[in-house]
PDB file of N, CA and C in Angstrom:
ATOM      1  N   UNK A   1     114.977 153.659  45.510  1.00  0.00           N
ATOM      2  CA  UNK A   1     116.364 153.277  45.621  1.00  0.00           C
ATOM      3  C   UNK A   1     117.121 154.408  46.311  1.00  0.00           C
ATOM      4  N   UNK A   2     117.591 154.170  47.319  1.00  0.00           N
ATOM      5  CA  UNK A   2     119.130 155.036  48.337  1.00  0.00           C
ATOM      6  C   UNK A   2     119.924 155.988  47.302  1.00  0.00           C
ATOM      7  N   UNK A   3     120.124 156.517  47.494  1.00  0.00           N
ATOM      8  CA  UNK A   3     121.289 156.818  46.919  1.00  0.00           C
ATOM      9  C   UNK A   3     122.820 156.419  46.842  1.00  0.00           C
ATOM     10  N   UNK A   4     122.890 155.740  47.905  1.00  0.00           N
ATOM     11  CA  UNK A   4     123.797 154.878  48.151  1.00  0.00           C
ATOM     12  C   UNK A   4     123.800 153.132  47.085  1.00  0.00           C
ATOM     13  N   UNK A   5     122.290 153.230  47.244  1.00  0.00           N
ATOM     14  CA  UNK A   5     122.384 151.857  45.844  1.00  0.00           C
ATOM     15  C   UNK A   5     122.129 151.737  44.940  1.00  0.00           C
ATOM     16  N   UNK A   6     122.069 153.854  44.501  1.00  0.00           N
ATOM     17  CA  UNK A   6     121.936 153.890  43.026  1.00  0.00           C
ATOM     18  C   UNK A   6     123.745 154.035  42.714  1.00  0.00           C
ATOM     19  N   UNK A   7     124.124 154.477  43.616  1.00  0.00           N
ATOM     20  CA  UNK A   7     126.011 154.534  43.661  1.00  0.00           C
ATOM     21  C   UNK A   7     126.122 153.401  43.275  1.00  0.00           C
ATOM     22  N   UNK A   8     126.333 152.329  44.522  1.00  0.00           N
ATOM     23  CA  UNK A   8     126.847 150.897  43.895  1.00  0.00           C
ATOM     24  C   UNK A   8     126.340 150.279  42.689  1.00  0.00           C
ATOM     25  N   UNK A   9     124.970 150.579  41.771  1.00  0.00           N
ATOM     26  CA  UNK A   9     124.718 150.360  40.944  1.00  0.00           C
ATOM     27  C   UNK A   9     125.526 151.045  39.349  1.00  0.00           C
ATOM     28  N   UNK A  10     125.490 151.976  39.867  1.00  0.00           N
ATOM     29  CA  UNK A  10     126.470 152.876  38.566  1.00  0.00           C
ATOM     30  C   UNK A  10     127.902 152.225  38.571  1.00  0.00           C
ATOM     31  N   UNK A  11     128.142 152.040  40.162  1.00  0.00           N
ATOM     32  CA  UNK A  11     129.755 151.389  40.219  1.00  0.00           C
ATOM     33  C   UNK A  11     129.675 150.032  39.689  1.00  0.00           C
ATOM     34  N   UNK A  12     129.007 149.420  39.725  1.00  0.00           N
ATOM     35  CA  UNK A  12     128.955 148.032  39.258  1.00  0.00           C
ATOM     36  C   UNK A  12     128.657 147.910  37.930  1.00  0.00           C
ATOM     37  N   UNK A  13     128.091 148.885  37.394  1.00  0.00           N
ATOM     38  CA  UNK A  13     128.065 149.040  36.013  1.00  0.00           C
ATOM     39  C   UNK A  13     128.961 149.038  34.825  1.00  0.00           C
ATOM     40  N   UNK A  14     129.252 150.155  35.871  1.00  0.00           N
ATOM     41  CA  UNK A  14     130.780 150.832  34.996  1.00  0.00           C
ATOM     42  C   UNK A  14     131.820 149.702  34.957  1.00  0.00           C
ATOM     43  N   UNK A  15     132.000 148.678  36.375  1.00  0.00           N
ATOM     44  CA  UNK A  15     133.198 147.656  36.007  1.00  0.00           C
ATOM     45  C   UNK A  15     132.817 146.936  35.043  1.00  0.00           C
ATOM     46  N   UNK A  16     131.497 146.334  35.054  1.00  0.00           N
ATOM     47  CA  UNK A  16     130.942 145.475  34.100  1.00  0.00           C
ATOM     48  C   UNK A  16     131.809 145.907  33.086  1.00  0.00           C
ATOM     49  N   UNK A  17     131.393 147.355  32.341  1.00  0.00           N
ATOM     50  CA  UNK A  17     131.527 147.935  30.701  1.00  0.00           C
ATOM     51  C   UNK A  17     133.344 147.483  30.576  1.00  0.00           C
ATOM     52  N   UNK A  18     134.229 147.807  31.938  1.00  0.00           N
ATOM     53  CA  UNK A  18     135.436 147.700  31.907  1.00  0.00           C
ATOM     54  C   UNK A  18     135.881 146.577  32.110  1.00  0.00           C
ATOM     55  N   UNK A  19     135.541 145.408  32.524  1.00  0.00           N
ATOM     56  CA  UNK A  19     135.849 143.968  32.329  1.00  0.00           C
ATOM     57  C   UNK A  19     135.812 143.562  31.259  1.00  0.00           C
ATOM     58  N   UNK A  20     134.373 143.788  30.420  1.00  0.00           N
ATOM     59  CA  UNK A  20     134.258 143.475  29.260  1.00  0.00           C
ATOM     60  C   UNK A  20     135.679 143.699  28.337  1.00  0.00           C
ATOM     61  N   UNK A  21     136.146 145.065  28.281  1.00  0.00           N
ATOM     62  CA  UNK A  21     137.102 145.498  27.707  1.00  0.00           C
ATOM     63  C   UNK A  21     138.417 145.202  27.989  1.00  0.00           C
ATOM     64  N   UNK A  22     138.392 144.306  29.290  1.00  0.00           N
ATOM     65  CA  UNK A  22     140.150 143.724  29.284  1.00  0.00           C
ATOM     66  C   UNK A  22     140.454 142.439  28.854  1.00  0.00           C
ATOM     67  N   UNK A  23     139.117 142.150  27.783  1.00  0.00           N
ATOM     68  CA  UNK A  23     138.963 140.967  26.911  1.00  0.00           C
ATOM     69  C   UNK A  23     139.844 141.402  25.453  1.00  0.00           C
ATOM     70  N   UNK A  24     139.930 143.311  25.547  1.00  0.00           N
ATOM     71  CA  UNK A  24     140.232 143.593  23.947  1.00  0.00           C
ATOM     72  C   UNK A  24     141.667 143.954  23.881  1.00  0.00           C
ATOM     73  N   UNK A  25     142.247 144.080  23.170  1.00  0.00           N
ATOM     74  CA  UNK A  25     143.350 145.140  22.894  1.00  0.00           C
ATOM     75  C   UNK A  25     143.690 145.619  23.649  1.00  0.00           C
ATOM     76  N   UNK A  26     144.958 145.733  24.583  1.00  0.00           N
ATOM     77  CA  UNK A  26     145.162 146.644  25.393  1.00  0.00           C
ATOM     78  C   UNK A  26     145.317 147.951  24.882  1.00  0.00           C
ATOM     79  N   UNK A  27     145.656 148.497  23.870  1.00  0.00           N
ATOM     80  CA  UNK A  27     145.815 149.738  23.225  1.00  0.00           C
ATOM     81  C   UNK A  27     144.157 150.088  23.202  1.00  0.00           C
ATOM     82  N   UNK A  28     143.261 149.458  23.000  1.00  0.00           N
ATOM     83  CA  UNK A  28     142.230 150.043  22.446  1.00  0.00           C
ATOM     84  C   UNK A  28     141.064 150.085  23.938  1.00  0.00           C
ATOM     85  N   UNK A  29     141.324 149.499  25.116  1.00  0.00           N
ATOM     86  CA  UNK A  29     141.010 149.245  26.362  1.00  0.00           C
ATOM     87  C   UNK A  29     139.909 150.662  26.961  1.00  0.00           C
ATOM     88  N   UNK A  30     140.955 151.419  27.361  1.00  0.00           N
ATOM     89  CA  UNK A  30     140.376 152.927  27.839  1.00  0.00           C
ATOM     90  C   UNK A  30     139.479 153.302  27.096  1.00  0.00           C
ATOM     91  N   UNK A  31     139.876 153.561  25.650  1.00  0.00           N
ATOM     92  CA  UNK A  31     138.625 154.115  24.412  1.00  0.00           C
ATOM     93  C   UNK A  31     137.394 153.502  24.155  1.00  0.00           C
ATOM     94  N   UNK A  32     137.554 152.134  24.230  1.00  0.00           N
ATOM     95  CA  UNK A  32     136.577 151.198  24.387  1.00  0.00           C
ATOM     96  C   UNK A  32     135.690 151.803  25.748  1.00  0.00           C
ATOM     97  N   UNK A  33     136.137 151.514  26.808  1.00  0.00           N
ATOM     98  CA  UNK A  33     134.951 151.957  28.049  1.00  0.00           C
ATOM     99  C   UNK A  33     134.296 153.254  28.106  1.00  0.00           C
ATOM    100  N   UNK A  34     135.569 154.375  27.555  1.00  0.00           N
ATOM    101  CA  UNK A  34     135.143 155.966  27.495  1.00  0.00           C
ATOM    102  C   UNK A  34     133.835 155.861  26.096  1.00  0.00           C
ATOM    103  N   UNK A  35     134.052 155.174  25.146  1.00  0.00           N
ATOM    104  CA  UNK A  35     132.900 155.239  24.001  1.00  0.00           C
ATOM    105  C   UNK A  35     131.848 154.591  23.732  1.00  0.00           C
ATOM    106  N   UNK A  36     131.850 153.297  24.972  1.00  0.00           N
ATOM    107  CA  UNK A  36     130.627 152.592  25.381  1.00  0.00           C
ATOM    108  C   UNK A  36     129.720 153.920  26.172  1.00  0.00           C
ATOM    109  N   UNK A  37     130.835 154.319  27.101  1.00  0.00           N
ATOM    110  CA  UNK A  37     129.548 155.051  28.179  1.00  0.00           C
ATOM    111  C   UNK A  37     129.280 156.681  27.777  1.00  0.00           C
ATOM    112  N   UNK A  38     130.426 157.160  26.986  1.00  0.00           N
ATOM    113  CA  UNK A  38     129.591 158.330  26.008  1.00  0.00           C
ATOM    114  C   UNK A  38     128.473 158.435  24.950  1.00  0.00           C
ATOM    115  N   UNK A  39     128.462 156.821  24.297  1.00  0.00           N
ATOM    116  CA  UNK A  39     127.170 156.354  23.487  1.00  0.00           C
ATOM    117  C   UNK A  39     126.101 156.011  24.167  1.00  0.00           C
ATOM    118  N   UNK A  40     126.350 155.360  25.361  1.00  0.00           N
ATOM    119  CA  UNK A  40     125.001 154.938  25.575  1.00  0.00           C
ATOM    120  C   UNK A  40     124.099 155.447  27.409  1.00  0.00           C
ATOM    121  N   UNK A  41     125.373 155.951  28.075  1.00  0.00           N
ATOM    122  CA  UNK A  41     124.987 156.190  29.414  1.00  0.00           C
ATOM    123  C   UNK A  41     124.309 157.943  28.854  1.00  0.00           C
ATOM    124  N   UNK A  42     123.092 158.506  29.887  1.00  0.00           N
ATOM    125  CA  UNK A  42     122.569 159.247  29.639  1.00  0.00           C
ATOM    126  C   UNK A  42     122.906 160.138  30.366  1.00  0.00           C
ATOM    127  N   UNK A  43     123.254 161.883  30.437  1.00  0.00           N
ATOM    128  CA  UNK A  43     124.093 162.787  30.486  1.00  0.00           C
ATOM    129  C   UNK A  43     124.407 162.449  32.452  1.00  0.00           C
ATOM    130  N   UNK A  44     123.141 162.040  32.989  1.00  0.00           N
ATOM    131  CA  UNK A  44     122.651 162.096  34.364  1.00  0.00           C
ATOM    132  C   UNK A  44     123.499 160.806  34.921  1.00  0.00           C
ATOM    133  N   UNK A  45     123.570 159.942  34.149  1.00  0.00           N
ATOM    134  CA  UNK A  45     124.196 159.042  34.448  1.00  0.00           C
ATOM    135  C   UNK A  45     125.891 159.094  34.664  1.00  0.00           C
ATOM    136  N   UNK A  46     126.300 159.952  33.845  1.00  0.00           N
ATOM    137  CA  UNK A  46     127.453 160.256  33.538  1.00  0.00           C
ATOM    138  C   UNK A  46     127.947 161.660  34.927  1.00  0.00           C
ATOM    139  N   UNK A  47     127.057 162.063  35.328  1.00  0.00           N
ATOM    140  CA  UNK A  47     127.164 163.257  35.901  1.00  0.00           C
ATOM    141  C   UNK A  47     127.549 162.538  37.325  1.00  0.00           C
ATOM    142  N   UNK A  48     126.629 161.532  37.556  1.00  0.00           N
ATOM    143  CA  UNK A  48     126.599 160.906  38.485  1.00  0.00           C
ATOM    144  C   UNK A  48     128.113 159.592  38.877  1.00  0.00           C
ATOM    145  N   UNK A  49     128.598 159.170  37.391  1.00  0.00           N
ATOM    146  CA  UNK A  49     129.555 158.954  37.254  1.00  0.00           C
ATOM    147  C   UNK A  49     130.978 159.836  38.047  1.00  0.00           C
ATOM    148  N   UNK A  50     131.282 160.774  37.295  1.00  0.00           N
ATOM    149  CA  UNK A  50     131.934 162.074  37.794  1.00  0.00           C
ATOM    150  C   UNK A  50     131.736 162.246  38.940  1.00  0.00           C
ATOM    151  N   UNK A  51     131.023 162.238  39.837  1.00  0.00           N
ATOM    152  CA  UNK A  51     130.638 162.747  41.102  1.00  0.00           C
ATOM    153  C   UNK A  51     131.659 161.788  42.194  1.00  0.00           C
ATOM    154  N   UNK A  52     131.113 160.420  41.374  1.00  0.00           N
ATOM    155  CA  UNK A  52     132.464 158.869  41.861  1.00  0.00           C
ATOM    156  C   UNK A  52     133.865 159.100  41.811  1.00  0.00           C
ATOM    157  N   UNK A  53     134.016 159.988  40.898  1.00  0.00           N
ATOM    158  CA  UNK A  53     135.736 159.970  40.554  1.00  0.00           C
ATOM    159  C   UNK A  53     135.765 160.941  41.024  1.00  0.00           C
ATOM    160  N   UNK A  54     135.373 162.134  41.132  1.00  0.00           N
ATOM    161  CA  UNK A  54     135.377 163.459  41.704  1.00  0.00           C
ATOM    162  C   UNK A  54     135.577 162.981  43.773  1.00  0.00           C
ATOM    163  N   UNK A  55     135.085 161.774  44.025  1.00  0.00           N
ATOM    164  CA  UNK A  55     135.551 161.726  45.529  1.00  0.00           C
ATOM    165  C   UNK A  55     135.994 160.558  45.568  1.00  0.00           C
ATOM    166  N   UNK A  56     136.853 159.927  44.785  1.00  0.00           N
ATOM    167  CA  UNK A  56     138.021 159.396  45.082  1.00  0.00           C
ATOM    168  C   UNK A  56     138.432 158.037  43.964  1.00  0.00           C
ATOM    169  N   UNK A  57     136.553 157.818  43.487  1.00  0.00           N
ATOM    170  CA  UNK A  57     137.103 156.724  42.554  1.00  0.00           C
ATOM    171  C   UNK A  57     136.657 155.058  43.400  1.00  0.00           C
ATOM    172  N   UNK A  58     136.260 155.211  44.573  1.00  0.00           N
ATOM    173  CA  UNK A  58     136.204 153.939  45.601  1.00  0.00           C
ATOM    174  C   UNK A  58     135.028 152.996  44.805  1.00  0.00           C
ATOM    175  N   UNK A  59     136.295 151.645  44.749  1.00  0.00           N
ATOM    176  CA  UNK A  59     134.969 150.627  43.742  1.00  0.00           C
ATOM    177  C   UNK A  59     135.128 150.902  42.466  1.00  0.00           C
ATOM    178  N   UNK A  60     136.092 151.654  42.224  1.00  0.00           N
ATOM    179  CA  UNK A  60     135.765 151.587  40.039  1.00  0.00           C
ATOM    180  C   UNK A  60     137.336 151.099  39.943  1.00  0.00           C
ATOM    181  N   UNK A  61     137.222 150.371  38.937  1.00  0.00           N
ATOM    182  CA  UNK A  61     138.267 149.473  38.095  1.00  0.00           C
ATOM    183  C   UNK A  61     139.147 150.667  37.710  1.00  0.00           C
ATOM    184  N   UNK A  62     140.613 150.382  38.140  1.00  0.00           N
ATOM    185  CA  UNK A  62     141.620 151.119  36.819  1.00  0.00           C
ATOM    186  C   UNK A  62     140.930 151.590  35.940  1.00  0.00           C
ATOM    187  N   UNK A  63     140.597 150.593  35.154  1.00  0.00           N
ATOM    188  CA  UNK A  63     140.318 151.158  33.399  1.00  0.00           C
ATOM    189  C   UNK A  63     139.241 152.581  33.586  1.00  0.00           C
ATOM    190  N   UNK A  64     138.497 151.726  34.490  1.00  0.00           N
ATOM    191  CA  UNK A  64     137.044 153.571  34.548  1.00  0.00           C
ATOM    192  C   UNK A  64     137.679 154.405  34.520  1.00  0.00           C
ATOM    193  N   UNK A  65     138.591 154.642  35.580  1.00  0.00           N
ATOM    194  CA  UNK A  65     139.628 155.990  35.922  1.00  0.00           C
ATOM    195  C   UNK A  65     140.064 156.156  34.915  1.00  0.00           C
ATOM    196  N   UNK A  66     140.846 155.671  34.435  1.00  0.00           N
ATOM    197  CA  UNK A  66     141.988 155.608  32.569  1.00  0.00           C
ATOM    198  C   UNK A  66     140.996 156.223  31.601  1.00  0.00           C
ATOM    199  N   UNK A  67     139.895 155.522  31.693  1.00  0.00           N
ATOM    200  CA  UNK A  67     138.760 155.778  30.200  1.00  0.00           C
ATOM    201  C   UNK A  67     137.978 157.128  30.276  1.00  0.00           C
ATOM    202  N   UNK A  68     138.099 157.733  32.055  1.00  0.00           N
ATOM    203  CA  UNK A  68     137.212 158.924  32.438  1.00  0.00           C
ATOM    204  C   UNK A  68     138.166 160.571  31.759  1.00  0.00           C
ATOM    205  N   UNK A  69     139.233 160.563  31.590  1.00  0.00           N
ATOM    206  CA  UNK A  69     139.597 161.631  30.674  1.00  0.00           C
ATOM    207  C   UNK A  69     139.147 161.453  29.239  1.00  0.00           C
ATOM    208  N   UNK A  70     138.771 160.306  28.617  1.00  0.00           N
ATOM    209  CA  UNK A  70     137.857 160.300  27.419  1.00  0.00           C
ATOM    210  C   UNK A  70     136.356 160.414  27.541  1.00  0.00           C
ATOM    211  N   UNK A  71     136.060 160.275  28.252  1.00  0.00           N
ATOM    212  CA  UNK A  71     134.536 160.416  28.921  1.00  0.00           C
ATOM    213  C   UNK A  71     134.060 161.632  28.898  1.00  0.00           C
ATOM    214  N   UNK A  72     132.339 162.431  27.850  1.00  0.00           N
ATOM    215  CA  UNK A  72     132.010 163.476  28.286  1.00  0.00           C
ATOM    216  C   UNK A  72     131.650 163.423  29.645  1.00  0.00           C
ATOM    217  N   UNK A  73     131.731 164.680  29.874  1.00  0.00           N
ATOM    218  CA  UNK A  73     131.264 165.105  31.311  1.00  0.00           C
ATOM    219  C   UNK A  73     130.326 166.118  30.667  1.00  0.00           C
ATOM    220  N   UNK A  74     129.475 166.214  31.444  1.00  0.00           N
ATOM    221  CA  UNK A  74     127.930 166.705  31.322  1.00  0.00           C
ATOM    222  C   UNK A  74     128.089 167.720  31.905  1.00  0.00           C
ATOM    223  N   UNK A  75     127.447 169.049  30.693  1.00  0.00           N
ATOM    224  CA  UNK A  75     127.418 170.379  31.305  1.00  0.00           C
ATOM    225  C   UNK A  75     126.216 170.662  31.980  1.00  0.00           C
ATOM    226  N   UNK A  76     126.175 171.674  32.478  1.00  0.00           N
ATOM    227  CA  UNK A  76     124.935 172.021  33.811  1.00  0.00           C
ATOM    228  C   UNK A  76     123.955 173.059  32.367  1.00  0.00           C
ATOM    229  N   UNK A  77     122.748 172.536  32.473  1.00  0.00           N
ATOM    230  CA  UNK A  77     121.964 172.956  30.752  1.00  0.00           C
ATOM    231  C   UNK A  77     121.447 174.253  31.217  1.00  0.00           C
ATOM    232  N   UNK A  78     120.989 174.312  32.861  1.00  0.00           N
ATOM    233  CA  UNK A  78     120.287 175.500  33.345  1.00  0.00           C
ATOM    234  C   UNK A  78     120.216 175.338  34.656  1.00  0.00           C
ATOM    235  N   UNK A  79     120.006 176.487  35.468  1.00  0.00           N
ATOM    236  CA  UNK A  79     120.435 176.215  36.821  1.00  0.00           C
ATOM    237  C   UNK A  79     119.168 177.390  37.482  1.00  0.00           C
ATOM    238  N   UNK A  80     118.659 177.379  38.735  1.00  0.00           N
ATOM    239  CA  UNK A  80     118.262 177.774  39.219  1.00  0.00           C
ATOM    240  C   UNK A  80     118.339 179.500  40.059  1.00  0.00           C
ATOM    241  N   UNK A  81     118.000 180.194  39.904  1.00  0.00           N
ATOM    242  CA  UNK A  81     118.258 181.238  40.419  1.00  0.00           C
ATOM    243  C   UNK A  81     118.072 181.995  41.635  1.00  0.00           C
ATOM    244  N   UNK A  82     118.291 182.847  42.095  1.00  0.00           N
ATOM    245  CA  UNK A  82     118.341 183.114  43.626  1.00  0.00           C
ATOM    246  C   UNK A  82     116.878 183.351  43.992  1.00  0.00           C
ATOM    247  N   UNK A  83     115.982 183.909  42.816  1.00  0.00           N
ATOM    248  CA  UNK A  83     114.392 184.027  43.049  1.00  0.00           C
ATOM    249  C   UNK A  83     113.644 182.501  42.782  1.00  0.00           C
ATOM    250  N   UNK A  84     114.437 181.611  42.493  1.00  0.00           N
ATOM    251  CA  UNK A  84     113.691 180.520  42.280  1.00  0.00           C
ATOM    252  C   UNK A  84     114.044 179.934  40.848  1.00  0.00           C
ATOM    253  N   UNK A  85     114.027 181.097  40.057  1.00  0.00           N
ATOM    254  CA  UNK A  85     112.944 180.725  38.284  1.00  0.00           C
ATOM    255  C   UNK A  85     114.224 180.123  38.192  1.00  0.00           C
ATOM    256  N   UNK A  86     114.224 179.484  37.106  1.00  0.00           N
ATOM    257  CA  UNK A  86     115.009 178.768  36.198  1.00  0.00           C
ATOM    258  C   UNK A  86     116.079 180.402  34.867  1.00  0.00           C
ATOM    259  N   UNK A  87     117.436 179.983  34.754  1.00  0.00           N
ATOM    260  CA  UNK A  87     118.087 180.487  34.090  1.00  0.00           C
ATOM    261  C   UNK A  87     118.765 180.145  33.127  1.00  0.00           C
ATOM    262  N   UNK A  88     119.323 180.399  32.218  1.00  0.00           N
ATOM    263  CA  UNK A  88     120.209 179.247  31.406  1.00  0.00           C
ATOM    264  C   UNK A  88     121.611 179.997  31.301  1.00  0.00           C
ATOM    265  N   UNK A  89     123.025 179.500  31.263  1.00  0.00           N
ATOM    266  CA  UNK A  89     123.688 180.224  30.960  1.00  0.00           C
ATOM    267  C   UNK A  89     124.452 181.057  30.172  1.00  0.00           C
ATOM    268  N   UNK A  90     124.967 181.641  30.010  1.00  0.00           N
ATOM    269  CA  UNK A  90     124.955 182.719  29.078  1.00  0.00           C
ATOM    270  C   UNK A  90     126.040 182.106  27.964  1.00  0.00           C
TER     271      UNK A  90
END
């Protein structure tokens, strides 16, 4: 899979989770999508998420945007170093 149609796949995802939710409560709307995809999307998924809103958001529903300040964002666990090896941060 492209990377381009693992994009539209995450994007199409994410409206899914947020359609679902403009079935509920409008008060409870945002929290609903931010606590579907903090329970069940996996850190990579989420990273990859961020990366969408981080350049502009193109293709995600209102609500994603609204629900993404409740949304973890995934820290970097260990990163690579200038010799190669693996590091973790401090």
């Amino acid at each position: 899979m492209s990377h381009d149609q693992g994009r539209e796949k995450l994007i199409r995802m994410a409206n899914q989770i947020a359609t679902f939710f403009m079935s509920q409560p409008e008060a409870g709307r945002a929290k609903g999508v931010a606590t579907h995809i903090n329970k069940f999307w996996e850190p990579r998924m989420r990273t990859h998420l961020f990366d969408c809103l981080d350049e502009g958001a193109n293709g995600l529903m209102p609500l994603v945007t609204e629900a993404s300040v409740m949304i973890n964002r995934p820290t970097v666990q260990a990163k690579v170093g200038a010799s190669g090896g693996i590091s973790k941060p401090l």
